[in-house]
N, C-alpha and C. Protein backbone atom coordinates (compact mmCIF):
# COMPACT_ATOMS: atom_id res chain seq x y z
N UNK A 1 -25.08 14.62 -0.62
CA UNK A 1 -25.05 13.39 -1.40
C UNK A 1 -23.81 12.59 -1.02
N UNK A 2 -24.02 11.96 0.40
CA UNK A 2 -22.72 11.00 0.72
C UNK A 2 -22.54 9.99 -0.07
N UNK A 3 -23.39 9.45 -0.56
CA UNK A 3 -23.33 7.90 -1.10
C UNK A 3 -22.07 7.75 -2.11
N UNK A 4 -21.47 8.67 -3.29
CA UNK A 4 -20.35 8.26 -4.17
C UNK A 4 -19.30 8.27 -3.00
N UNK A 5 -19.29 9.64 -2.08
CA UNK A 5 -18.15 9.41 -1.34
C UNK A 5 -17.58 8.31 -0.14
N UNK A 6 -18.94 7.55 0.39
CA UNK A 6 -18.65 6.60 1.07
C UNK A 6 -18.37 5.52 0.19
N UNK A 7 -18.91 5.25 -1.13
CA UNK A 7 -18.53 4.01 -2.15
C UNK A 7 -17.16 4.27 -2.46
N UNK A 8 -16.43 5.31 -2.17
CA UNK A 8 -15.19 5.45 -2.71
C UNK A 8 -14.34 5.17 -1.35
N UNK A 9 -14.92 5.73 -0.42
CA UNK A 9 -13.78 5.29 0.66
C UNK A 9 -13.77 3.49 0.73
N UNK A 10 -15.11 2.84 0.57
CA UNK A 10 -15.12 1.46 0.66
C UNK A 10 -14.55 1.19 -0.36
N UNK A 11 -14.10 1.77 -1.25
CA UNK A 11 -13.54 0.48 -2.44
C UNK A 11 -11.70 0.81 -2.45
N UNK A 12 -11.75 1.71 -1.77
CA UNK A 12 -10.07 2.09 -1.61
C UNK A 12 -10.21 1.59 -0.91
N UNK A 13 -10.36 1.08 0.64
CA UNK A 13 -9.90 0.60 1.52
C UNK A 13 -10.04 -1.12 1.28
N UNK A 14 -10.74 -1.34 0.33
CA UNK A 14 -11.01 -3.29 0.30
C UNK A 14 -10.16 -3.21 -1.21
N UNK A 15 -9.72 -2.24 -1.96
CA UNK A 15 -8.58 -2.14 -2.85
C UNK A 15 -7.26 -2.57 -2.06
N UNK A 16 -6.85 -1.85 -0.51
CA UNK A 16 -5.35 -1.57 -0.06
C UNK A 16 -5.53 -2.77 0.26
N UNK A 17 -6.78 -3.51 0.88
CA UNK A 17 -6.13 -5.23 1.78
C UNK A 17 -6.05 -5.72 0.94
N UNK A 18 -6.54 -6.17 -0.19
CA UNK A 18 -6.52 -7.17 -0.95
C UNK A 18 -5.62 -6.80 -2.68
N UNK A 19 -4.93 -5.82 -2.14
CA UNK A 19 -3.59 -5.69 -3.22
C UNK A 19 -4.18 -5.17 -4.77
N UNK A 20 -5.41 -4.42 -5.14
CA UNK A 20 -5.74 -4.27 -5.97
C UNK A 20 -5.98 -5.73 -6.67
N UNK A 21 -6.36 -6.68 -6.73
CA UNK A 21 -6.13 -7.59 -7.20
C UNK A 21 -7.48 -7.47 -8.33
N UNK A 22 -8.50 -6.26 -8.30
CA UNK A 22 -9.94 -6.09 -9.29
C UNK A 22 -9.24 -5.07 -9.96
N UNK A 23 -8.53 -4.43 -10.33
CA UNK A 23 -8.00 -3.02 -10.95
C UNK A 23 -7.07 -3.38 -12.21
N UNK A 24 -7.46 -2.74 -13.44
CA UNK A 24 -6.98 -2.97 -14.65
C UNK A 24 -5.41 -3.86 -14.71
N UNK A 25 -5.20 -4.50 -15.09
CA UNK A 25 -3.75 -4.99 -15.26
C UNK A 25 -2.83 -3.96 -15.36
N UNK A 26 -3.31 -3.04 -16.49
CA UNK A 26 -2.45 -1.82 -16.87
C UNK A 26 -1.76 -0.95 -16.11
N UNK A 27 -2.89 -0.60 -14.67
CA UNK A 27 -3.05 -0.45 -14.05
C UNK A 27 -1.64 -0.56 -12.89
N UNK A 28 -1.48 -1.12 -12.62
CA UNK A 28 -0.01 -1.11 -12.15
C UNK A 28 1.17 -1.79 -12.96
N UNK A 29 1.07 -2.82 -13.88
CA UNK A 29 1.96 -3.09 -14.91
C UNK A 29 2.91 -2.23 -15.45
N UNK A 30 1.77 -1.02 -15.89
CA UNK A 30 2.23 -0.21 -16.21
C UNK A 30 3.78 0.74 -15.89
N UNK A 31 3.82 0.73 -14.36
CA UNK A 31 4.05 1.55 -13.07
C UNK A 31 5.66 0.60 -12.99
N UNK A 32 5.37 -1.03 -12.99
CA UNK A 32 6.23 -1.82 -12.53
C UNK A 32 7.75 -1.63 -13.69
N UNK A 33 7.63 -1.30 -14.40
CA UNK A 33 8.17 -1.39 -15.49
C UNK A 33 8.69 -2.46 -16.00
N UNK A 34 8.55 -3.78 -16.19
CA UNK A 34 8.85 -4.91 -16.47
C UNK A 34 8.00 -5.13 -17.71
N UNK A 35 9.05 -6.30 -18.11
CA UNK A 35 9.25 -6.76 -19.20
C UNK A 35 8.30 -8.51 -19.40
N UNK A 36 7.47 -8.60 -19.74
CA UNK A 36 6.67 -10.02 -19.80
C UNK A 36 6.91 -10.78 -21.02
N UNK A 37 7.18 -11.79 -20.43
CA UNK A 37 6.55 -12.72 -19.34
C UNK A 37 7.65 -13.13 -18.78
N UNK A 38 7.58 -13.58 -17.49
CA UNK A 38 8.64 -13.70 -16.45
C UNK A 38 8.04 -14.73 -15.72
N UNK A 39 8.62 -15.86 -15.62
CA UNK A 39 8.17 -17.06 -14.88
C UNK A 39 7.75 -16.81 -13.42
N UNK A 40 6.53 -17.30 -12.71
CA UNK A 40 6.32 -16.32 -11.38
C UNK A 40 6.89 -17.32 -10.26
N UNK A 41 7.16 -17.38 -9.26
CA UNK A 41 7.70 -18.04 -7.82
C UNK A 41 6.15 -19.30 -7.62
N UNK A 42 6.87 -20.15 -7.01
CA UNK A 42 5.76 -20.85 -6.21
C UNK A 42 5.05 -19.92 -5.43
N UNK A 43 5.30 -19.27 -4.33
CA UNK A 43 4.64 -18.41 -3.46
C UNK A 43 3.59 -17.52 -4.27
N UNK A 44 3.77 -16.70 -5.42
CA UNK A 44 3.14 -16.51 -6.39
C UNK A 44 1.81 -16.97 -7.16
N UNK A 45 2.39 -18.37 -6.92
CA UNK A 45 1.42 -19.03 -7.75
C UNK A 45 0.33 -19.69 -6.89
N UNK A 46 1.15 -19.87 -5.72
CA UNK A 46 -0.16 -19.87 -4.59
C UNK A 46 -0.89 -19.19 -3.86
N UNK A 47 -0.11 -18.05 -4.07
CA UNK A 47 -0.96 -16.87 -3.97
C UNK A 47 -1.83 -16.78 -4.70
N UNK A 48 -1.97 -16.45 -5.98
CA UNK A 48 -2.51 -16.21 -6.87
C UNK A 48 -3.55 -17.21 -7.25
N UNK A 49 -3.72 -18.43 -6.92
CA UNK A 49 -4.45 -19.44 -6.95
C UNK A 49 -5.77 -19.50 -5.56
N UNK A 50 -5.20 -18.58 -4.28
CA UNK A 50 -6.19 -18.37 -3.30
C UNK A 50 -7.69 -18.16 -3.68
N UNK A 51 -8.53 -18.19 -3.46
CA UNK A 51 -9.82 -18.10 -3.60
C UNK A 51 -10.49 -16.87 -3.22
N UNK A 52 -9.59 -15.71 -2.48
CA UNK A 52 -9.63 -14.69 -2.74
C UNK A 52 -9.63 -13.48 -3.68
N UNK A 53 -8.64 -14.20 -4.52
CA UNK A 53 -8.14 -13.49 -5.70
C UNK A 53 -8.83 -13.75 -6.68
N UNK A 54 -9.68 -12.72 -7.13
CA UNK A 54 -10.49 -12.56 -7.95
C UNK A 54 -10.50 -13.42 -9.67
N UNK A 55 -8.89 -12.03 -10.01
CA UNK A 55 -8.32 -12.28 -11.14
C UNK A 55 -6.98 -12.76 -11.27
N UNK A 56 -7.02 -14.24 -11.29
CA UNK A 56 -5.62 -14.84 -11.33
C UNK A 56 -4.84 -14.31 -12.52
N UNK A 57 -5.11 -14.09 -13.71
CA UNK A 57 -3.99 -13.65 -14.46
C UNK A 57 -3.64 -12.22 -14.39
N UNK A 58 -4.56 -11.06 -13.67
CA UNK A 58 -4.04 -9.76 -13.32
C UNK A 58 -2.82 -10.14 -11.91
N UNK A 59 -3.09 -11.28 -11.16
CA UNK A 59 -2.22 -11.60 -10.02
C UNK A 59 -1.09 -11.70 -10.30
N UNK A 60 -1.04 -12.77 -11.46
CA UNK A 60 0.08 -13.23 -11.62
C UNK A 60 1.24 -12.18 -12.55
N UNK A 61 0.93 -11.78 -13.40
CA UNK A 61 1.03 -10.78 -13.88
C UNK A 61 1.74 -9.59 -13.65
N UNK A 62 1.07 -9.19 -12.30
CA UNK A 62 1.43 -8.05 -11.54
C UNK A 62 2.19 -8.12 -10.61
N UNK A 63 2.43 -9.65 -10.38
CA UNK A 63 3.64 -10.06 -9.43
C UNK A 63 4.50 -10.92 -10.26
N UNK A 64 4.84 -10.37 -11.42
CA UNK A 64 5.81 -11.22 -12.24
C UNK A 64 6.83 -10.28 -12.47
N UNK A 65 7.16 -9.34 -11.32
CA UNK A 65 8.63 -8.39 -11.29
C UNK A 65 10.01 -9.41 -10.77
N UNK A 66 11.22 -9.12 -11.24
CA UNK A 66 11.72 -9.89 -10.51
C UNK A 66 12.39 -10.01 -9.30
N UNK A 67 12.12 -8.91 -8.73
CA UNK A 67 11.84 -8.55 -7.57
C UNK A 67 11.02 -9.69 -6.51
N UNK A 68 9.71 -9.45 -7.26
CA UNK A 68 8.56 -9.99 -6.13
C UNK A 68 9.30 -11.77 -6.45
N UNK A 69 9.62 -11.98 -7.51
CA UNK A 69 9.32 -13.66 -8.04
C UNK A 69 10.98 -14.16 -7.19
N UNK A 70 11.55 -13.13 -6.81
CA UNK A 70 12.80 -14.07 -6.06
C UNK A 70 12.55 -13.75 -4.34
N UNK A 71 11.10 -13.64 -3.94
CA UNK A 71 10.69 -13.59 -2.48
C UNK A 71 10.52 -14.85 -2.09
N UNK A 72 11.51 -14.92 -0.73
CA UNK A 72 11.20 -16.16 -0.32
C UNK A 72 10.75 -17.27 0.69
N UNK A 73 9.62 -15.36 0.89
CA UNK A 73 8.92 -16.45 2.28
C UNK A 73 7.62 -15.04 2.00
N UNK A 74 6.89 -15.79 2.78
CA UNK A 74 5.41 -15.02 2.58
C UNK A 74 4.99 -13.45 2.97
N UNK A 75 6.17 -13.00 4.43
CA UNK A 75 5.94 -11.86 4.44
C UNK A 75 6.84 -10.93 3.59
N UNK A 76 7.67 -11.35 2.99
CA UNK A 76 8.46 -11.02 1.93
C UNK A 76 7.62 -10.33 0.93
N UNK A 77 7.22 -11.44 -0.07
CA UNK A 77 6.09 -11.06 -1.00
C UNK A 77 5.06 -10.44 -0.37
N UNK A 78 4.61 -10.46 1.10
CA UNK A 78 3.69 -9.64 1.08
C UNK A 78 4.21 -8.04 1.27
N UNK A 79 4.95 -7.81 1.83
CA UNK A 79 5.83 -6.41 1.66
C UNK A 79 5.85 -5.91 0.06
N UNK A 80 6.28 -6.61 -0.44
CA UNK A 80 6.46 -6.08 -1.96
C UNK A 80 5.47 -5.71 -2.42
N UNK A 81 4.22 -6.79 -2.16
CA UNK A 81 2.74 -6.48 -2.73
C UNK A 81 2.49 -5.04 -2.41
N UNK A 82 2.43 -4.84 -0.92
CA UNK A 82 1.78 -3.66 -0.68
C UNK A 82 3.15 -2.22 -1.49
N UNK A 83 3.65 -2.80 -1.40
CA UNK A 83 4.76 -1.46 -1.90
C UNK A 83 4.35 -1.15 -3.74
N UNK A 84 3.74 -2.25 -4.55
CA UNK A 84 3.27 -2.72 -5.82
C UNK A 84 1.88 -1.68 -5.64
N UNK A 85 1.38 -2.05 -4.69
CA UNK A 85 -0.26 -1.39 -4.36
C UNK A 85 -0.05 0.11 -3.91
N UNK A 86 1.22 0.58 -3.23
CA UNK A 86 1.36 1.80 -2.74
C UNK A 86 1.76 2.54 -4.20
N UNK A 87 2.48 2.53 -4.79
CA UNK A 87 2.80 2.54 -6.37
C UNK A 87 2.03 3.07 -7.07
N UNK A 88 0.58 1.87 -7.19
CA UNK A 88 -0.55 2.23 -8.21
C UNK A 88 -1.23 3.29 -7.28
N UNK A 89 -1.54 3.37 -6.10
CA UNK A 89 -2.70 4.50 -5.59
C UNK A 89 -1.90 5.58 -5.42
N UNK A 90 -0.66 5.72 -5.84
CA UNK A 90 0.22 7.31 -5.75
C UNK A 90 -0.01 7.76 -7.34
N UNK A 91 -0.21 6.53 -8.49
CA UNK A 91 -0.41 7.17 -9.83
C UNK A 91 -1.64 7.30 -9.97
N UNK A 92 -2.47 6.41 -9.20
CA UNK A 92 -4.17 7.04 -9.36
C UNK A 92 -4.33 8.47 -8.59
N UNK A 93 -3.65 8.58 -7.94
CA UNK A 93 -3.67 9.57 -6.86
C UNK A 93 -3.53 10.84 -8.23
N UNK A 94 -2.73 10.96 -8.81
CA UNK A 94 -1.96 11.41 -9.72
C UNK A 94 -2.98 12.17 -10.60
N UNK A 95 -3.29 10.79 -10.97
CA UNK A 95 -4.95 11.32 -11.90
C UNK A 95 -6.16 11.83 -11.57
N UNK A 96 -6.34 11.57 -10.66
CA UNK A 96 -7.00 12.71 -9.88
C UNK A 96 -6.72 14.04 -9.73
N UNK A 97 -5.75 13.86 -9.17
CA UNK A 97 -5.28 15.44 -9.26
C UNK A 97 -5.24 16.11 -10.22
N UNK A 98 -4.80 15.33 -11.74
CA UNK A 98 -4.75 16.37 -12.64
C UNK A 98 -6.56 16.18 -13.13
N UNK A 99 -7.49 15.53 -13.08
CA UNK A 99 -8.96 15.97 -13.03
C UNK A 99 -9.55 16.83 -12.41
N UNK A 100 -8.76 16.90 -11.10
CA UNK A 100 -9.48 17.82 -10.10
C UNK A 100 -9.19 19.14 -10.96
N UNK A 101 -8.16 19.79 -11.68
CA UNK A 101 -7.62 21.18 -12.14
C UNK A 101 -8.88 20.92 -13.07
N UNK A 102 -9.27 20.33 -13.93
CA UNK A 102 -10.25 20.62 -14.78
C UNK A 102 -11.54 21.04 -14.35
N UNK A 103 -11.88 21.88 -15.31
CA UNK A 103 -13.46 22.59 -14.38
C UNK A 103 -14.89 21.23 -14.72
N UNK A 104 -15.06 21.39 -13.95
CA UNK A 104 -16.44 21.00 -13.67
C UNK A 104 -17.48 21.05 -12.58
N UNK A 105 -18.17 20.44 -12.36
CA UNK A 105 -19.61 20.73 -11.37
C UNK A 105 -19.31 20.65 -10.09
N UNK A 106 -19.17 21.73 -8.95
CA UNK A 106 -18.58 21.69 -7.85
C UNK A 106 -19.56 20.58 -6.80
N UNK A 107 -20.20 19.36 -7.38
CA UNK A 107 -20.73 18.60 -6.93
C UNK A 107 -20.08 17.21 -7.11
N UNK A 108 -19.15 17.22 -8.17
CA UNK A 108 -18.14 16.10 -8.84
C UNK A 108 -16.75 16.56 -8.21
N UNK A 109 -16.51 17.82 -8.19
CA UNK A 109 -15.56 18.36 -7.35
C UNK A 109 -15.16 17.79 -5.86
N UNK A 110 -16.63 18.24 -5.30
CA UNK A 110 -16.28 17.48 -3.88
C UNK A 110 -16.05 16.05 -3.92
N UNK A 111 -16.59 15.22 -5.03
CA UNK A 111 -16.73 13.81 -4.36
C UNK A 111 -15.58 13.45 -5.12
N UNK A 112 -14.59 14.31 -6.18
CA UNK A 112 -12.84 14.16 -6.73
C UNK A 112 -11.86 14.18 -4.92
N UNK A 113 -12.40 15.39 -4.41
CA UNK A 113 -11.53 15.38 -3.67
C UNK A 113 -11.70 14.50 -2.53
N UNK A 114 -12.79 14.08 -2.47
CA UNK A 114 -13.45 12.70 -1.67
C UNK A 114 -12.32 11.52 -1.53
N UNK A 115 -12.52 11.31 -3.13
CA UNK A 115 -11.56 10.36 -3.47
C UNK A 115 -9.99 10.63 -3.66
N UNK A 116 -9.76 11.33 -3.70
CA UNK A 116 -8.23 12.05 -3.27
C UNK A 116 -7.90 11.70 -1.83
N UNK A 117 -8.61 12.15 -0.81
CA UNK A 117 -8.74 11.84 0.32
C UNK A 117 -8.03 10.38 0.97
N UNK A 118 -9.16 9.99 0.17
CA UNK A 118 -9.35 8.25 0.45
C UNK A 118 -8.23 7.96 -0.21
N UNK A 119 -7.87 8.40 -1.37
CA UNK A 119 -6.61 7.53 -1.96
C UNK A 119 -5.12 8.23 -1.24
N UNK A 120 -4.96 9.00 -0.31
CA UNK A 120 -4.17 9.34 0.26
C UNK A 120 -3.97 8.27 1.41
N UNK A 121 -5.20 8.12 2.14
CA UNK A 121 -5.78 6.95 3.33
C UNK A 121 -4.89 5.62 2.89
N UNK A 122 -5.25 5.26 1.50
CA UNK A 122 -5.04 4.08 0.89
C UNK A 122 -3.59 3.63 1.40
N UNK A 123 -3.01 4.99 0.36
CA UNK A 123 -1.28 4.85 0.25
C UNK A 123 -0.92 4.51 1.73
N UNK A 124 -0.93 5.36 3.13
CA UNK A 124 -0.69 5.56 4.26
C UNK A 124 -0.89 3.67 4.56
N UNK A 125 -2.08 3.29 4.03
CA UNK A 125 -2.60 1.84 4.68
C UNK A 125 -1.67 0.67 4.02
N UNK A 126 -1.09 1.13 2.75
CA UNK A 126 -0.55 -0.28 2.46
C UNK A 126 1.05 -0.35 3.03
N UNK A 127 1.51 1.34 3.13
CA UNK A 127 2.68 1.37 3.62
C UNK A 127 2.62 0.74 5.54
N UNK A 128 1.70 1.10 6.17
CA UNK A 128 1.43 0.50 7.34
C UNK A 128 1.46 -1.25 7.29
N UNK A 129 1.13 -1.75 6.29
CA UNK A 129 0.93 -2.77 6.54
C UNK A 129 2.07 -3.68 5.86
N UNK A 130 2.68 -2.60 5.19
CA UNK A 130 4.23 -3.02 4.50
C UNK A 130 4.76 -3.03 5.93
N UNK A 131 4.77 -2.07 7.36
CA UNK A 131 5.42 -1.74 8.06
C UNK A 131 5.27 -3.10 9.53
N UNK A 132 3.94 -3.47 9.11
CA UNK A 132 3.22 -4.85 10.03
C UNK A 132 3.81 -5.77 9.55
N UNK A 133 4.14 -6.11 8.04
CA UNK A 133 4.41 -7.28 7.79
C UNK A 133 5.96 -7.37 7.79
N UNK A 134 7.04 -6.31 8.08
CA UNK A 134 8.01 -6.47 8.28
C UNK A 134 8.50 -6.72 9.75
N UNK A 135 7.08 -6.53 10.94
CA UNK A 135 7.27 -6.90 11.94
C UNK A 135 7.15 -8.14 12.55
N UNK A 136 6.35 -8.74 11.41
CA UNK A 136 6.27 -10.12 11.59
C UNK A 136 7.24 -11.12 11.05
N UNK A 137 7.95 -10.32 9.87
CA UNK A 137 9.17 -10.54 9.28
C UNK A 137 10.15 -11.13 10.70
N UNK A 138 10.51 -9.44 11.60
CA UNK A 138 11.54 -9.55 12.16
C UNK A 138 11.43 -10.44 14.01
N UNK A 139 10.02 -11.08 14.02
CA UNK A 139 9.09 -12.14 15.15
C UNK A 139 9.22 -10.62 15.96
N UNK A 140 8.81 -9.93 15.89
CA UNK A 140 8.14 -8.70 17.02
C UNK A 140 6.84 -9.48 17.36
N UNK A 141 6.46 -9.52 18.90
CA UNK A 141 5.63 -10.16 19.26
C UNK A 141 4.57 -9.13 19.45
N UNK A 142 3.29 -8.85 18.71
CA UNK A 142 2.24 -7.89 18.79
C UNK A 142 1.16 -8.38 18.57
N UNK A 143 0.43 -8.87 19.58
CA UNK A 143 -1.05 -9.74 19.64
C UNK A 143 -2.22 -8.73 19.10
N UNK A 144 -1.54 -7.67 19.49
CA UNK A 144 -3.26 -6.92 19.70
C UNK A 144 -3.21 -5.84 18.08
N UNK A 145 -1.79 -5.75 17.45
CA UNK A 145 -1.65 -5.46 16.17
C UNK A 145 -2.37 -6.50 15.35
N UNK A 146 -1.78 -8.04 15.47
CA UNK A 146 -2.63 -9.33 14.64
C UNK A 146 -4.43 -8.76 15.05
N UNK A 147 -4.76 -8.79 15.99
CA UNK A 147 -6.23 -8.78 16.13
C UNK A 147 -7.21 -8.05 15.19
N UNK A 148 -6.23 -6.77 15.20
CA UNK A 148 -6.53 -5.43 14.75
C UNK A 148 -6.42 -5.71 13.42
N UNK A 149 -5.52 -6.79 12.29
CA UNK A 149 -5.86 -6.71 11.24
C UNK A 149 -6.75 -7.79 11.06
N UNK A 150 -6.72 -8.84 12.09
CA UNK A 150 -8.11 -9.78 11.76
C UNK A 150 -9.28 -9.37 11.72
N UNK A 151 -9.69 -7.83 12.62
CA UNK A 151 -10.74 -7.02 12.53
C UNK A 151 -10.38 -6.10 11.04
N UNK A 152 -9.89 -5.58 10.61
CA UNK A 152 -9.54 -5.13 9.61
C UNK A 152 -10.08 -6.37 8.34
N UNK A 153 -9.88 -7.39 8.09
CA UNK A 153 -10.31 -8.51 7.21
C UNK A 153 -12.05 -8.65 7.46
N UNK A 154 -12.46 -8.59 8.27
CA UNK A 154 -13.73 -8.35 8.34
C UNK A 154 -14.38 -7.58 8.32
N UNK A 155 -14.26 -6.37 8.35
CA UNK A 155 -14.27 -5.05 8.12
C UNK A 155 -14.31 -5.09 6.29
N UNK A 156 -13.64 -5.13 5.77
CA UNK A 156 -12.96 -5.04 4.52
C UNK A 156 -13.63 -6.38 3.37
N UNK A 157 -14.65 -7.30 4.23
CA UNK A 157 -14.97 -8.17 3.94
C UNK A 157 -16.24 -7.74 3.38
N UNK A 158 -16.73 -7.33 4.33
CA UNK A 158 -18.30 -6.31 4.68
C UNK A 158 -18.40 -4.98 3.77
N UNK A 159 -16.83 -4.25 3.88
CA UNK A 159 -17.05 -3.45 2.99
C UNK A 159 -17.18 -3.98 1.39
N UNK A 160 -16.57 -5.11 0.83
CA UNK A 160 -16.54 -5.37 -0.49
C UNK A 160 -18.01 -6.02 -0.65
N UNK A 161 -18.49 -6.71 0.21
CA UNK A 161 -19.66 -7.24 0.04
C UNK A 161 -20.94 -5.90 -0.35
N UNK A 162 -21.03 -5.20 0.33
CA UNK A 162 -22.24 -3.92 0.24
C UNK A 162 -21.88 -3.14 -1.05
N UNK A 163 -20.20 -3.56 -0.95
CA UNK A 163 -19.84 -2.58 -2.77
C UNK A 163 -20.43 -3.16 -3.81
N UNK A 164 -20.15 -4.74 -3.70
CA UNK A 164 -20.71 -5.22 -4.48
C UNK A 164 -22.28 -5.11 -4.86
N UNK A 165 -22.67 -5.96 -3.89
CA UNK A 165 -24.30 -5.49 -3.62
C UNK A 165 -24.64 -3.83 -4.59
N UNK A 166 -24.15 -2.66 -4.04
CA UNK A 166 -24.48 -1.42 -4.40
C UNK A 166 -23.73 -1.72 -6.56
N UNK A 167 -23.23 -2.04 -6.23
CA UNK A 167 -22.78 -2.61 -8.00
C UNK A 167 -23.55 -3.23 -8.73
N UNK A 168 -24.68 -4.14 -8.25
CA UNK A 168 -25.56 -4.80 -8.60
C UNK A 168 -26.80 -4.08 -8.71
N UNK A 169 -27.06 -3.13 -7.81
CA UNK A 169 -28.35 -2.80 -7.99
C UNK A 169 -28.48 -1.35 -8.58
N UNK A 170 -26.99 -0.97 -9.06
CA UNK A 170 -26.89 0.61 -9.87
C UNK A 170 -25.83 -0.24 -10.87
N UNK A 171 -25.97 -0.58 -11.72
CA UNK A 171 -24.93 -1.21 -12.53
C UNK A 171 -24.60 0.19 -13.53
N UNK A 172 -25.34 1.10 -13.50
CA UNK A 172 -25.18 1.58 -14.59
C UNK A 172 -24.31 3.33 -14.31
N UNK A 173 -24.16 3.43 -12.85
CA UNK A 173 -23.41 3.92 -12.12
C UNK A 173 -21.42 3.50 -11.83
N UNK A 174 -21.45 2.38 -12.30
CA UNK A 174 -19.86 1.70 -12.07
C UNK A 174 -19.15 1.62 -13.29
C-alpha cells in the first residue's frame, strides 16, 4: 500500500519549497518563540502578498520574528525562512517519533516511519537551500545549481497539484 507513503513524501517536499506556508500557524509560532504582534518588513509583506502564498495571515505571522522583520534583502529573508521551516519539520519530526513508540498496526507503522523518512529529507532540503541561498547571497556564480531549483519549482508544482487533486477526491482521508 504505497499510496499514504508517496502522499507523504509529496507533501513534505512541496511543504520544504514553499516554507510551510499550508501548516497550522501554531505550528511553527509556536517553535519561534515570539511575542505578537510585531510589525512585519516590507519584504514580508511582499512576500506574503505573492500569489503563491496560500495563507497570508499564517505568512505574515510566522515571519513576524524580529529576526526575519529586520532582513534586508531577499536572500536574507529567504535564509531565515528556510531555517523557520527547518525548525518546524525537526518538531514534527519529534512527533512522530514519539507516535512511532506507541503500539499500533504494523501497517500505520510503516507508513509513521515513511513519514519520518521524508521529514528527515525535508529538514536536509530546507537547510540545502538555506545553503543555495547564501550562495547567491555571497554572487557564487552556479548556473546549473539555479536550473536545478527551477526544475525543483516544477517538480514541486506537479507535486502539490496531484496532492491536491488526491485531496479532492478522498476528502475524507486528509
Amino acid at each position: 500500500m504505497a499510496y499514504p507513503n508517496q502522499l507523504c513524501l509529496v507533501l513534505v517536499i512541496f511543504l520544504s519549497i514553499f516554507s510551510l506556508s499550508s501548516l497550522p500557524t501554531s505550528a511553527i509560532i509556536s517553535k519561534a518563540n515570539v511575542s505578537l504582534p510585531i510589525p512585519s518588513s516590507q519584504l514580508v509583506e511582499i512576500l506574503c502578498n505573492r500569489k503563491a502564498i496560500q495563507h497570508r495571515r499564517f505568512c505574515l505571522k510566522a515571519l513576524s520574528t524580529p529576526k526575519v522583520i529586520t532582513a534586508l534583502e531577499t536572500t536574507q529573508l529567504g535564509t531565515l525562512i528556510m531555517k523557520l521551516g527547518a525548525a518546524n519539520a525537526k518538531a514534527t519530526l519529534n512527533v512522530y517519533n514519539v507516535i512511532i513508540k506507541k503500539p499500533g498496526s504494523p501497517q500505520a507503522l510503516k507508513a509513521l516511519n515513511c513519514c519520518v523518512e521524508a521529514y528527515r529529507y525535508a529538514i536536509l532540503s530546507f537547510e540545502m537551500v538555506s545553503s543555495e541561498l547564501e550562495l547567491i547571497n555571497a554572487k557564487v556564480q552556479a548556473p546549473r545549481i539555479l536550473a536545478g531549483n527551477r526544475f525543483m519549482k516544477y517538480y514541486v508544482s506537479m507535486g502539490y497539484e496531484i496532492t491536491s487533486t488526491l485531496e479532492l477526491e478522498n476528502p475524507n482521508e486528509y
